[in-house]
PDB file of N, CA and C in Angstrom:
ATOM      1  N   UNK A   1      -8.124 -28.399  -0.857  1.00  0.00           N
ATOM      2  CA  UNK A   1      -7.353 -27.392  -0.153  1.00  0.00           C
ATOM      3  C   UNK A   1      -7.505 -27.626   1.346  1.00  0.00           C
ATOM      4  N   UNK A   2      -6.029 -27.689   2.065  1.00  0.00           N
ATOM      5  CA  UNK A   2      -6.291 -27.816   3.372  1.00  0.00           C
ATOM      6  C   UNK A   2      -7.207 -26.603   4.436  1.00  0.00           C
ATOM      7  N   UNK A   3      -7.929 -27.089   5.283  1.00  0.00           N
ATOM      8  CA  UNK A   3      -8.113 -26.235   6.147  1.00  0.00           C
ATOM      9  C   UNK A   3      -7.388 -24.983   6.907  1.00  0.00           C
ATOM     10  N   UNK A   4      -6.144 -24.912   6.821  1.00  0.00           N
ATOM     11  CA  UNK A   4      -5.181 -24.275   7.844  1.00  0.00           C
ATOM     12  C   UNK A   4      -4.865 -23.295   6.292  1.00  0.00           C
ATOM     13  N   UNK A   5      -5.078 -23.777   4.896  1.00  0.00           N
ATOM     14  CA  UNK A   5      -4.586 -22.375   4.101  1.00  0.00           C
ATOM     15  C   UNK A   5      -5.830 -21.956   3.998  1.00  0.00           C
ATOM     16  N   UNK A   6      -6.983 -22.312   3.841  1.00  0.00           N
ATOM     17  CA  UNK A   6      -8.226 -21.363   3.694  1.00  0.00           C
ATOM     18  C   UNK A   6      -8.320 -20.234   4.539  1.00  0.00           C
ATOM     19  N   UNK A   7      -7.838 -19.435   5.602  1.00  0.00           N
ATOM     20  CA  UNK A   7      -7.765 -18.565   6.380  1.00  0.00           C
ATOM     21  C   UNK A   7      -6.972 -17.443   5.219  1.00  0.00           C
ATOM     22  N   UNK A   8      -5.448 -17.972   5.010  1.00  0.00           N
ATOM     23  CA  UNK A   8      -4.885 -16.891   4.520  1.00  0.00           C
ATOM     24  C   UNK A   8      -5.751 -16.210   3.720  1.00  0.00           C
ATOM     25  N   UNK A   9      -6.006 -17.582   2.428  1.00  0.00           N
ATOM     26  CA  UNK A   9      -6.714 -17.670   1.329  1.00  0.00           C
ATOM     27  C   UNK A   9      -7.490 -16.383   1.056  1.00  0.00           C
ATOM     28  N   UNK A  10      -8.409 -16.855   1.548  1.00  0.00           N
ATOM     29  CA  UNK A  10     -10.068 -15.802   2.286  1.00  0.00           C
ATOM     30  C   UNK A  10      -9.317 -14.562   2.516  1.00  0.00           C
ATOM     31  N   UNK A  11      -8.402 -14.110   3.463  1.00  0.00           N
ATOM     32  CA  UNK A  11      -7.984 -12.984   3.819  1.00  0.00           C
ATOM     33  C   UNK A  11      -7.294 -12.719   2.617  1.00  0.00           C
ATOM     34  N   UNK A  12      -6.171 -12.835   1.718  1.00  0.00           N
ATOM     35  CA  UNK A  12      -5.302 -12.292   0.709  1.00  0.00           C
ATOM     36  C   UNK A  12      -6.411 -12.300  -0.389  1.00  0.00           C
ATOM     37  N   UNK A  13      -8.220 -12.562  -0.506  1.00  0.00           N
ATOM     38  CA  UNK A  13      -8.611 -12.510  -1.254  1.00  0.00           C
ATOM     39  C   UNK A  13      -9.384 -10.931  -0.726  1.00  0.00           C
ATOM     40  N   UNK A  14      -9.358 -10.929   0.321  1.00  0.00           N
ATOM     41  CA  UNK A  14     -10.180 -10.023   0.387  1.00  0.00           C
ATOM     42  C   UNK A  14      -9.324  -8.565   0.372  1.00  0.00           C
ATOM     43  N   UNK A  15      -8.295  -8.906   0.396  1.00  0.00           N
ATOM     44  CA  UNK A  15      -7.018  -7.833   0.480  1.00  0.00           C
ATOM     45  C   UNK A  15      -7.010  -7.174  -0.887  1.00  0.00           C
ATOM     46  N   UNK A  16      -6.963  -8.471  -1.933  1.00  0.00           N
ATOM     47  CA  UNK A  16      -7.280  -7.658  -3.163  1.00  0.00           C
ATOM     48  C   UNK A  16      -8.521  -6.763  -3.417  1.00  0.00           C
ATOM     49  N   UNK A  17      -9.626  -7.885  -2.696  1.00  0.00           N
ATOM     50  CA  UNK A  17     -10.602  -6.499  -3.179  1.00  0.00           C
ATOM     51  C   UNK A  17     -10.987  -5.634  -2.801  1.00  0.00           C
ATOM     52  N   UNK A  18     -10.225  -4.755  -1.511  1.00  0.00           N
ATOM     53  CA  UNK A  18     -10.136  -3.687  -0.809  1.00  0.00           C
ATOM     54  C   UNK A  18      -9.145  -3.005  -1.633  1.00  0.00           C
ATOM     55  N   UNK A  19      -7.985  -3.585  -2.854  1.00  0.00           N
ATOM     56  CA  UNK A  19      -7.179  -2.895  -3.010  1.00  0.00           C
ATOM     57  C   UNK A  19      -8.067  -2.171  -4.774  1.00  0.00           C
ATOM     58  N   UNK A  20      -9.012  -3.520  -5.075  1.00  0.00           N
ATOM     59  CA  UNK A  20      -9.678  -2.860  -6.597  1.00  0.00           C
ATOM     60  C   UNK A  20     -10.194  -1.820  -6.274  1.00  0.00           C
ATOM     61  N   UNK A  21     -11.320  -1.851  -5.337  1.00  0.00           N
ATOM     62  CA  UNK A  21     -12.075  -0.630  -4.672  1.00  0.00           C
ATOM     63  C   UNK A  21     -11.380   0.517  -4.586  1.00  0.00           C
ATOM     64  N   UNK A  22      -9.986   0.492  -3.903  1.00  0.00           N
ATOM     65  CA  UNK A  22      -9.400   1.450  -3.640  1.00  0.00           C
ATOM     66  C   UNK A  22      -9.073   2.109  -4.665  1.00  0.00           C
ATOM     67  N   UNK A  23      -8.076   1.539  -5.326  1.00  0.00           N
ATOM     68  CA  UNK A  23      -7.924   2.060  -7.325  1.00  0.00           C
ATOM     69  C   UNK A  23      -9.004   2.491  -8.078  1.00  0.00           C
ATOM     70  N   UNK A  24      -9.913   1.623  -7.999  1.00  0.00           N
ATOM     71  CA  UNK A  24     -11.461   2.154  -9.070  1.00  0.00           C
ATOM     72  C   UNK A  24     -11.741   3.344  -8.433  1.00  0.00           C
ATOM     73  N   UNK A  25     -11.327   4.022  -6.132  1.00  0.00           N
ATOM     74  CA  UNK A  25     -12.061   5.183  -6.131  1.00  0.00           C
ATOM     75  C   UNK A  25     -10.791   6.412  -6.746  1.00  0.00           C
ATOM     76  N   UNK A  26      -9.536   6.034  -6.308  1.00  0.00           N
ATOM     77  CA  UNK A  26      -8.846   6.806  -7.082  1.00  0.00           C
ATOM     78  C   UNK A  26      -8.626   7.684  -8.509  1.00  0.00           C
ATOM     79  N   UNK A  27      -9.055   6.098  -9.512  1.00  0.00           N
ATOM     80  CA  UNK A  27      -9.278   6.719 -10.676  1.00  0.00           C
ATOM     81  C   UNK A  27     -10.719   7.506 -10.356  1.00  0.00           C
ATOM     82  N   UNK A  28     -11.477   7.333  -9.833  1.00  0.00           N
ATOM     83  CA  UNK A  28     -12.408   8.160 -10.274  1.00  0.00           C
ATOM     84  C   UNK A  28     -12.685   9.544  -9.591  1.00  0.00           C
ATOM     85  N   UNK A  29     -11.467   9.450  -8.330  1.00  0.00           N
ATOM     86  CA  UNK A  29     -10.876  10.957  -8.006  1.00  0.00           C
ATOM     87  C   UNK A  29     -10.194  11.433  -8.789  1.00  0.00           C
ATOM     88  N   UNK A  30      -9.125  10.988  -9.950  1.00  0.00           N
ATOM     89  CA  UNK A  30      -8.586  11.552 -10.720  1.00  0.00           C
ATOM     90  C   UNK A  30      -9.553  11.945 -11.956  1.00  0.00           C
ATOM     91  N   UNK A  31     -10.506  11.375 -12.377  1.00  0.00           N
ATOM     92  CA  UNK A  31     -11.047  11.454 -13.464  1.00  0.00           C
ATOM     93  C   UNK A  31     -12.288  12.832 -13.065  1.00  0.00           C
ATOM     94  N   UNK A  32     -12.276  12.888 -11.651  1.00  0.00           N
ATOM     95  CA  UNK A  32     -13.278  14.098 -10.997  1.00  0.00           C
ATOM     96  C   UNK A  32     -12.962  15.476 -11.446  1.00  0.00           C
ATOM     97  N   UNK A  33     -11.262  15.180 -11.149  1.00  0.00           N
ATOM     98  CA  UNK A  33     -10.497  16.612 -11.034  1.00  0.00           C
ATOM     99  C   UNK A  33     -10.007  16.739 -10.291  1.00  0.00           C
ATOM    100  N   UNK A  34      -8.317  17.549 -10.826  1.00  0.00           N
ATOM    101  CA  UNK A  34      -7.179  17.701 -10.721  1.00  0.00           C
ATOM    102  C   UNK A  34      -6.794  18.287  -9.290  1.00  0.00           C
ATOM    103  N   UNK A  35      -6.597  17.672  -7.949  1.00  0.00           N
ATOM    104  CA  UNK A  35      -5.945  18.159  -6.779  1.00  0.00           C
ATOM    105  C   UNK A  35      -4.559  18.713  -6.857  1.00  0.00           C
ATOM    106  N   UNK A  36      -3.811  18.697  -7.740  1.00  0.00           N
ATOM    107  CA  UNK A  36      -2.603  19.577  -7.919  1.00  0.00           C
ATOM    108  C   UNK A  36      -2.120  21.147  -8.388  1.00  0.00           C
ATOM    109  N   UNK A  37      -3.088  20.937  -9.237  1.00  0.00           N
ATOM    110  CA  UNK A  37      -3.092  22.888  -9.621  1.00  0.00           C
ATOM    111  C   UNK A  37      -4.613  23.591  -9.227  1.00  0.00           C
ATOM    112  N   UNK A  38      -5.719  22.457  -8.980  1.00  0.00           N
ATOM    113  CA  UNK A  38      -6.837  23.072  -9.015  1.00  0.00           C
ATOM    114  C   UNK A  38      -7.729  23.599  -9.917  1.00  0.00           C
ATOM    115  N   UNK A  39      -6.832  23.186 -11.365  1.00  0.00           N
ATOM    116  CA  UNK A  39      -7.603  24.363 -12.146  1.00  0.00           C
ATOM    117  C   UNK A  39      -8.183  23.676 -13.211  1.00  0.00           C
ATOM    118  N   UNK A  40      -8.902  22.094 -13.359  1.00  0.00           N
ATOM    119  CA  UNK A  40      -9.582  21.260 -13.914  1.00  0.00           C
ATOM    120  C   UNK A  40     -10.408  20.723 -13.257  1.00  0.00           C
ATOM    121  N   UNK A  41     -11.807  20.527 -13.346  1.00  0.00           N
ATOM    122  CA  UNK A  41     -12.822  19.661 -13.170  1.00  0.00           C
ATOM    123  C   UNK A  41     -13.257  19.920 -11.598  1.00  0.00           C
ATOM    124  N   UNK A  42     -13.504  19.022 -10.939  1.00  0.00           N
ATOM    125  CA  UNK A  42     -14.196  19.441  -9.960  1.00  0.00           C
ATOM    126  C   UNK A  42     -13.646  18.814  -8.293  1.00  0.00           C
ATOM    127  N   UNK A  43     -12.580  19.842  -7.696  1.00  0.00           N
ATOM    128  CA  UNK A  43     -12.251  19.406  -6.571  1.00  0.00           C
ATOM    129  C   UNK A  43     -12.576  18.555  -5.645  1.00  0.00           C
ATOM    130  N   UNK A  44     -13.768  19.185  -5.150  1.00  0.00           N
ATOM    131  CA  UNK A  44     -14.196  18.880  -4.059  1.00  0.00           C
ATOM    132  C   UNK A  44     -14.743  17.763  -4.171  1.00  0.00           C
ATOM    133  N   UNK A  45     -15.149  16.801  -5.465  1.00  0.00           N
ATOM    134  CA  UNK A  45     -15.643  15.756  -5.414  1.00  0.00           C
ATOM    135  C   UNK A  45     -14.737  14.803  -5.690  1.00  0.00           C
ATOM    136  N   UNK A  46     -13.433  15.061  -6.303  1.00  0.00           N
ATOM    137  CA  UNK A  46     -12.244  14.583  -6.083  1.00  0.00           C
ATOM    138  C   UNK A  46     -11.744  14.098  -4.335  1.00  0.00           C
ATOM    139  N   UNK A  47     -11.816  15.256  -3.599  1.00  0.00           N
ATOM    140  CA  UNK A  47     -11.690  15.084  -2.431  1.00  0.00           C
ATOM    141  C   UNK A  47     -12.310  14.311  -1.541  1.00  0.00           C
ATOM    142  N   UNK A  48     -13.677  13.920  -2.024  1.00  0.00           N
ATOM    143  CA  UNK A  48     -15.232  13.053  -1.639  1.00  0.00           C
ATOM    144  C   UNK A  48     -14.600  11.562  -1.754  1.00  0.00           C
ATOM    145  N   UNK A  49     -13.941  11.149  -3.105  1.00  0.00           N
ATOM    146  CA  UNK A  49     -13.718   9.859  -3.473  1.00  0.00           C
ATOM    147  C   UNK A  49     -12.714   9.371  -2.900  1.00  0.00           C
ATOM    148  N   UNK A  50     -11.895  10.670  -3.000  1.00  0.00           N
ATOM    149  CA  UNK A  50     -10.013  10.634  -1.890  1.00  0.00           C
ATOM    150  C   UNK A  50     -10.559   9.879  -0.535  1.00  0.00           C
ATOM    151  N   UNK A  51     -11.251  10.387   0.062  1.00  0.00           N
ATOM    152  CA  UNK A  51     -11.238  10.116   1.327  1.00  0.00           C
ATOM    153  C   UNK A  51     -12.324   8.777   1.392  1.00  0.00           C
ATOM    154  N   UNK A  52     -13.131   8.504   0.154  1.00  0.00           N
ATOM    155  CA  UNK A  52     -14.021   7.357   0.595  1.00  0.00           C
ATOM    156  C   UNK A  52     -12.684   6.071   0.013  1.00  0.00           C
ATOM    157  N   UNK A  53     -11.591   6.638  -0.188  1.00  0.00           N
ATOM    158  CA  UNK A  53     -10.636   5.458  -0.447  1.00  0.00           C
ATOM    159  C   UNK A  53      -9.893   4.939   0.277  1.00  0.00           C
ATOM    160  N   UNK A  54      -9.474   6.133   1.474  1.00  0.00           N
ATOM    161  CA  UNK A  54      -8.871   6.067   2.959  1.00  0.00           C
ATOM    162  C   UNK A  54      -9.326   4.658   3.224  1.00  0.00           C
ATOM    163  N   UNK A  55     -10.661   4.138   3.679  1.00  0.00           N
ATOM    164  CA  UNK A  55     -11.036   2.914   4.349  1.00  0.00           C
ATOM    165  C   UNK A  55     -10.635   2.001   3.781  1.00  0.00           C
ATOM    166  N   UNK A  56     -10.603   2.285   2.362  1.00  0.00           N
ATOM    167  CA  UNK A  56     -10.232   0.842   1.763  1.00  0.00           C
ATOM    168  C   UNK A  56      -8.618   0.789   1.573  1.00  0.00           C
ATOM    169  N   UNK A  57      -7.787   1.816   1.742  1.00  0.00           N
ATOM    170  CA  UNK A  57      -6.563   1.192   1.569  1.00  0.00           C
ATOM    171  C   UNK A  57      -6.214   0.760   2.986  1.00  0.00           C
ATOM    172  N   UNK A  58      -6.811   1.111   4.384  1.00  0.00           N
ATOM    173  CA  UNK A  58      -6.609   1.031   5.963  1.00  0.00           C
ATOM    174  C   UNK A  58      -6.705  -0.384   5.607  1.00  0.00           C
ATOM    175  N   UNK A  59      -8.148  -0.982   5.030  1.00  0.00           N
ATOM    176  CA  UNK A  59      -8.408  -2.148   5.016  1.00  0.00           C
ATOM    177  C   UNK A  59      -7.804  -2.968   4.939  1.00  0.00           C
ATOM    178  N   UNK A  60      -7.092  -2.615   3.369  1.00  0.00           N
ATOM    179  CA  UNK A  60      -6.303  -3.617   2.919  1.00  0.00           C
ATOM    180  C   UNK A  60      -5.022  -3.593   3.259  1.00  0.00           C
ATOM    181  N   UNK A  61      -4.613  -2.602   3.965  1.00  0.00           N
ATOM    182  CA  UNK A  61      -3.075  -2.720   4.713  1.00  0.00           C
ATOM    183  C   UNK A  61      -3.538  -3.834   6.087  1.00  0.00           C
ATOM    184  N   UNK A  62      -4.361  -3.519   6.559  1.00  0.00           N
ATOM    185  CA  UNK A  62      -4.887  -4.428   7.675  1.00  0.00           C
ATOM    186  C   UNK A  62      -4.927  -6.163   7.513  1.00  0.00           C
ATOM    187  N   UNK A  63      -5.619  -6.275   6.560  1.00  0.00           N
ATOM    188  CA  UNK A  63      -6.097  -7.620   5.953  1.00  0.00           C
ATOM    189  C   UNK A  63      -4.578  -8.392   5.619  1.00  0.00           C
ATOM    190  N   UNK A  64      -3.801  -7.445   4.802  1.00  0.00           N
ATOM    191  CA  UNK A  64      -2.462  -7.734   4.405  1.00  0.00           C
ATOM    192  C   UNK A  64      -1.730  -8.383   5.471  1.00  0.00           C
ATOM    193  N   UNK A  65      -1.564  -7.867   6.473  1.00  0.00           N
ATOM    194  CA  UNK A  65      -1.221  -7.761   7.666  1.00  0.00           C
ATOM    195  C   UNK A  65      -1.466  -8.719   8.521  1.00  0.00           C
ATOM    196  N   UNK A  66      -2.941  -8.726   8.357  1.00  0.00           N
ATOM    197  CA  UNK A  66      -3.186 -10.210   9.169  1.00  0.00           C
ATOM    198  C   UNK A  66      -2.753 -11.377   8.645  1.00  0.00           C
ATOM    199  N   UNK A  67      -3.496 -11.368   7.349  1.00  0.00           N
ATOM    200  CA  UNK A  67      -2.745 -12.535   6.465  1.00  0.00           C
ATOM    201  C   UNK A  67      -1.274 -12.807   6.561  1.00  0.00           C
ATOM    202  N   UNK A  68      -0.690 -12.075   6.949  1.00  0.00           N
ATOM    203  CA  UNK A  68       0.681 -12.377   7.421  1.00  0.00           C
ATOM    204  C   UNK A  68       0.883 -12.738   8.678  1.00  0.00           C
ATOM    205  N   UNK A  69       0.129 -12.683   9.528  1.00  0.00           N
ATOM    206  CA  UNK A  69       0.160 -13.082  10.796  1.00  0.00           C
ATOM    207  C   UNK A  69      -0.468 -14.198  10.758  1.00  0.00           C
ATOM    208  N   UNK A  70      -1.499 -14.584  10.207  1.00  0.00           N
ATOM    209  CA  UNK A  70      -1.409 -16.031  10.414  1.00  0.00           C
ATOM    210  C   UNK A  70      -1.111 -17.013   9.955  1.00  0.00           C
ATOM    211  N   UNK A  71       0.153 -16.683   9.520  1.00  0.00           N
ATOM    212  CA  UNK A  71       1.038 -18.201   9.283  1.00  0.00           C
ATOM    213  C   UNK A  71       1.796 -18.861  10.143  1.00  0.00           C
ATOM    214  N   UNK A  72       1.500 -19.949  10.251  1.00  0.00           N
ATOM    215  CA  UNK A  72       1.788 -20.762  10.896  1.00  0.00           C
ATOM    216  C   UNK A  72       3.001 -21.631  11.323  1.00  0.00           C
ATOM    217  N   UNK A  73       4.396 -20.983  10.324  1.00  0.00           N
ATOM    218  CA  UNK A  73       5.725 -20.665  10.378  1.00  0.00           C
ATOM    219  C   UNK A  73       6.189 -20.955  11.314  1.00  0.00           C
ATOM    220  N   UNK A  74       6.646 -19.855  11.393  1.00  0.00           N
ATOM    221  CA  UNK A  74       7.292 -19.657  12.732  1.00  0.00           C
ATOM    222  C   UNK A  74       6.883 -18.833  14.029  1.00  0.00           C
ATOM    223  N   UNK A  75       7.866 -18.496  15.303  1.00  0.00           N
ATOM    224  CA  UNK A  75       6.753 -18.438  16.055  1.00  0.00           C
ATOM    225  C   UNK A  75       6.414 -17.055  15.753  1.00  0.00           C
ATOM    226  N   UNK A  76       5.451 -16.602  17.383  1.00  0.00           N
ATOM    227  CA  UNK A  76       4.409 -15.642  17.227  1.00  0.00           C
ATOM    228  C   UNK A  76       5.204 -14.181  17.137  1.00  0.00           C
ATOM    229  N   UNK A  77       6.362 -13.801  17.815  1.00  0.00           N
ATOM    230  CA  UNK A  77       7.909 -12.518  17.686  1.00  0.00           C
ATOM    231  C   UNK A  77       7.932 -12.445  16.153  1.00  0.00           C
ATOM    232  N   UNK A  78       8.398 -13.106  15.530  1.00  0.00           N
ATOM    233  CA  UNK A  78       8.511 -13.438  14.126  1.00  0.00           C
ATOM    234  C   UNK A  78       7.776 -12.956  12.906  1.00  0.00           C
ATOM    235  N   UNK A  79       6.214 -13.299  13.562  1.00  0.00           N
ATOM    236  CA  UNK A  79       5.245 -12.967  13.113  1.00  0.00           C
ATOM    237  C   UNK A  79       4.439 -11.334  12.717  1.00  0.00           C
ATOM    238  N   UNK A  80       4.943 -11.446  14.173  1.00  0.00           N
ATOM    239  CA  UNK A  80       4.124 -10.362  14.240  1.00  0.00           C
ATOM    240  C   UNK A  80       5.115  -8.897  13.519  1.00  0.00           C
ATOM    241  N   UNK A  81       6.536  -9.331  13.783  1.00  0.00           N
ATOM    242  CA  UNK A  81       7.301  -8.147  12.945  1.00  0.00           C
ATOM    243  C   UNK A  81       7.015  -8.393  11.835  1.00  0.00           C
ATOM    244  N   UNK A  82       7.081  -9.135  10.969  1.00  0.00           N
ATOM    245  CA  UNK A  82       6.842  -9.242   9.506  1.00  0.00           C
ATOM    246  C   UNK A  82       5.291  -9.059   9.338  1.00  0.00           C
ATOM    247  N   UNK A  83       4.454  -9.061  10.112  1.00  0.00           N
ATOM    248  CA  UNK A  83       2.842  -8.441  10.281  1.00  0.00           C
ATOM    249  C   UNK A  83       2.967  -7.287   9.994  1.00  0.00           C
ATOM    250  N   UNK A  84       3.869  -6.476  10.626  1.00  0.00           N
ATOM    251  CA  UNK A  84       4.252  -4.767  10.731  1.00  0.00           C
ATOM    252  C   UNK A  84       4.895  -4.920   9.496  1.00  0.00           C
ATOM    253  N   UNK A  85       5.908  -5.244   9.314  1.00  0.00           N
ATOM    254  CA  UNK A  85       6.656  -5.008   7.733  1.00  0.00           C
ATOM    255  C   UNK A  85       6.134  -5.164   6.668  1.00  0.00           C
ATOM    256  N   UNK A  86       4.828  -6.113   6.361  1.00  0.00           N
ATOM    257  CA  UNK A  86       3.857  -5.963   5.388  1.00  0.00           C
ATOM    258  C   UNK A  86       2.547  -4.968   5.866  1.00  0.00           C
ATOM    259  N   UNK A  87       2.474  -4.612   6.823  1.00  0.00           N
ATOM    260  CA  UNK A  87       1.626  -3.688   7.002  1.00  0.00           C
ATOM    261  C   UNK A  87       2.288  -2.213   6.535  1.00  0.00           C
ATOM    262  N   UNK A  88       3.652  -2.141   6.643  1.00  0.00           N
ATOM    263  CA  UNK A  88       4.055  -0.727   6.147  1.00  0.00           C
ATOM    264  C   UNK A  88       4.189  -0.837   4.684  1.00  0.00           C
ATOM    265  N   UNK A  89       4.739  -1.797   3.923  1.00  0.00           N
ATOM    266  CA  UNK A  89       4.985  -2.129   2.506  1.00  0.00           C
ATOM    267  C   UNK A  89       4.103  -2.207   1.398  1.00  0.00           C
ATOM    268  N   UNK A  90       3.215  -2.294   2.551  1.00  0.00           N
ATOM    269  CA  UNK A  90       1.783  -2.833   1.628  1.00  0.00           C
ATOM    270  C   UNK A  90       1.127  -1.223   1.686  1.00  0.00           C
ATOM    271  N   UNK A  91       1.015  -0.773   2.760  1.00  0.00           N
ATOM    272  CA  UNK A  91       0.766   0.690   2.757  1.00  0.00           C
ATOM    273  C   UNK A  91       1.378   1.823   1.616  1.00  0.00           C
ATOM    274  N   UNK A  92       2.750   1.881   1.665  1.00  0.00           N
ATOM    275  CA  UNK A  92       3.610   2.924   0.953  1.00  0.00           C
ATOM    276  C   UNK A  92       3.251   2.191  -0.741  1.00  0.00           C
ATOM    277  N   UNK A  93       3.256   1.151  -1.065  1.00  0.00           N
ATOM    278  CA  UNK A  93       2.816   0.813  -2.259  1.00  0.00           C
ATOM    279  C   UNK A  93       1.316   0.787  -2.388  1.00  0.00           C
ATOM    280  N   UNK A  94       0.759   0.752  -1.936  1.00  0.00           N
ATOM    281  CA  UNK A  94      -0.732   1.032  -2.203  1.00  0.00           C
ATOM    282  C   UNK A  94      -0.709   2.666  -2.351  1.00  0.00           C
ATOM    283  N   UNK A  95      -0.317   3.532  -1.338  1.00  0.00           N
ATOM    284  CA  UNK A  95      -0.279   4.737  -1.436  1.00  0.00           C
ATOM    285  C   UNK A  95       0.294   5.193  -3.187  1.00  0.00           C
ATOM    286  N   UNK A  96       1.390   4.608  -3.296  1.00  0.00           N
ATOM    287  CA  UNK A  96       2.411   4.996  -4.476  1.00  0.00           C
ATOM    288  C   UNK A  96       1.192   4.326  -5.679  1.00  0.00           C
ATOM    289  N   UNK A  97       0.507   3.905  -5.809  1.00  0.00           N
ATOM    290  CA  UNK A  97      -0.302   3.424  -7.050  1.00  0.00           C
ATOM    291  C   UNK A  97      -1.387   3.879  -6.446  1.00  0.00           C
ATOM    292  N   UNK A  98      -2.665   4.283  -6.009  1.00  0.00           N
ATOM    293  CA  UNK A  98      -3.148   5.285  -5.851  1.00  0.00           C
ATOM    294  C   UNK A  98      -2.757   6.425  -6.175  1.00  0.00           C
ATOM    295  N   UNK A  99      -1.561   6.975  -6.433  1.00  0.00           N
ATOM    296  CA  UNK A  99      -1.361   8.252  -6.857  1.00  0.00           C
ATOM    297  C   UNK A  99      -1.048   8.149  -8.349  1.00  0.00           C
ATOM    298  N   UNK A 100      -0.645   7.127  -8.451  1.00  0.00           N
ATOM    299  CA  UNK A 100      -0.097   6.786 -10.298  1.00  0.00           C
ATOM    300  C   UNK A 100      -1.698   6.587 -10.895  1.00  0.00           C
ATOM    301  N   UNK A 101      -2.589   5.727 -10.001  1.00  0.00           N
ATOM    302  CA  UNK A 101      -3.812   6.041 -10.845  1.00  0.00           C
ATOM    303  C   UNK A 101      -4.955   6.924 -10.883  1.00  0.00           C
ATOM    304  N   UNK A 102      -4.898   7.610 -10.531  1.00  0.00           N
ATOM    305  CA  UNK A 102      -5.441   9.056 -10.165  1.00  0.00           C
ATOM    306  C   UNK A 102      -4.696   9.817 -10.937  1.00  0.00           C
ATOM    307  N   UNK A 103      -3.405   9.668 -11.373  1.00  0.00           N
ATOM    308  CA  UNK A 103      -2.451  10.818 -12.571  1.00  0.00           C
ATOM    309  C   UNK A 103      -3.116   9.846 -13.794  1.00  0.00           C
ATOM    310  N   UNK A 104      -3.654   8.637 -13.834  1.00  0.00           N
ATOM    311  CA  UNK A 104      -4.125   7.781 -15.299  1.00  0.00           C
ATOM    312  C   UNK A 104      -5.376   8.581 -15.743  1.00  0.00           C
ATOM    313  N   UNK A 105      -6.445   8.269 -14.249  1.00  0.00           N
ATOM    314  CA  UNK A 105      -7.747   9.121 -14.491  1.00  0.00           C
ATOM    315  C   UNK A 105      -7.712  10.310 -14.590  1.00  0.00           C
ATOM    316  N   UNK A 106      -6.586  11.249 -14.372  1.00  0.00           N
ATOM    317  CA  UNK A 106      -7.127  12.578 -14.644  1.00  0.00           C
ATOM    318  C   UNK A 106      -6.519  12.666 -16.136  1.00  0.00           C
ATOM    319  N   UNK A 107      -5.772  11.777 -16.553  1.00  0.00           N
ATOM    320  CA  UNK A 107      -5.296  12.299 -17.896  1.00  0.00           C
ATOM    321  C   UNK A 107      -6.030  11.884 -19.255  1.00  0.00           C
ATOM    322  N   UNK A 108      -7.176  10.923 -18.649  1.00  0.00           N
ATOM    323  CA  UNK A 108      -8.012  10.092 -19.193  1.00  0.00           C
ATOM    324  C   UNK A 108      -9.333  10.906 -19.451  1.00  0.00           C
ATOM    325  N   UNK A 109      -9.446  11.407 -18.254  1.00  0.00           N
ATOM    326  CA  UNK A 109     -10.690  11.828 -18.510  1.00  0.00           C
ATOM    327  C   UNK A 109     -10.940  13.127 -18.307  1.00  0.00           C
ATOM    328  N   UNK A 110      -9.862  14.598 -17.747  1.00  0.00           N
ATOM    329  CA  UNK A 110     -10.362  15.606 -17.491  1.00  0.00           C
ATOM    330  C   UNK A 110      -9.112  16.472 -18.844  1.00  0.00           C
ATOM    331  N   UNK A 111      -8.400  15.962 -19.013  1.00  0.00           N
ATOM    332  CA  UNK A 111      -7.544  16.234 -20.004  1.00  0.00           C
ATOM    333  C   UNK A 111      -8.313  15.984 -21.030  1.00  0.00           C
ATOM    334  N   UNK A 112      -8.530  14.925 -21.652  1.00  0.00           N
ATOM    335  CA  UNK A 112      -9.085  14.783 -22.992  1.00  0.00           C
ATOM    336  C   UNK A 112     -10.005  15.909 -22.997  1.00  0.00           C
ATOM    337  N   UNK A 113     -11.104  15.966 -22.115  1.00  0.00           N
ATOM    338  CA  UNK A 113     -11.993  17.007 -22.460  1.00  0.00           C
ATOM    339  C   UNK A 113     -12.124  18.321 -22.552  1.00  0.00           C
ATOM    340  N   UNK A 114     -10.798  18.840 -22.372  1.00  0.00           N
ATOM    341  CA  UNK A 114     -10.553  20.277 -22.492  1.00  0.00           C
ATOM    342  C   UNK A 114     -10.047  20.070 -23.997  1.00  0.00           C
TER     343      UNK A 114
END
């Protein structure tokens, strides 16, 4: 493997695993208890995992982001908008599955047990 792809490489690897982290804390905000009606399992520790997931999806919108910036393409104008356009894309879909798995874990695990 050339030198000049090991950068992305490294970065789109680490993108994923800011994005597992992020999902594994989701489900296990959903599997805590229910932030929509309130009236299953245990909020506030739902809310604990919510927010220890914040960093990791920042992360991985970031990482995403860079990894898109450093390709070596075309020039640096170019770049850097499509830096921003996977930084928002990568955001609103990370957001949108974070919420789909957090509706998996709560149906998994605070549902069954009632």
């Amino acid at each position: 493997m050339r030198a000049r792809y090991l950068l992305p490489f490294a970065l789109n690897l680490a993108s994923a695993t800011a994005l597992g982290g992020y999902l594994i804390l989701m489900y296990k905000a959903g599997c805590a208890g229910d932030l929509k009606s309130g009236t299953s399992g245990d909020t506030q520790k739902a809310l604990l995992f919510e927010s220890y997931g914040l960093p990791c999806m920042l992360l991985l919108m970031l990482l995403a982001a860079v990894s898109a910036f450093v390709r070596k393409k075309n020039g640096t104008t170019k770049r850097l908008a499509f830096a921003v356009f996977v930084f928002l894309v990568i955001g609103a879909l990370a957001l949108l599955a974070g919420i789909q798995v957090e509706l998996f874990g709560n149906r998994a695990c605070v549902e069954t047990a009632i």
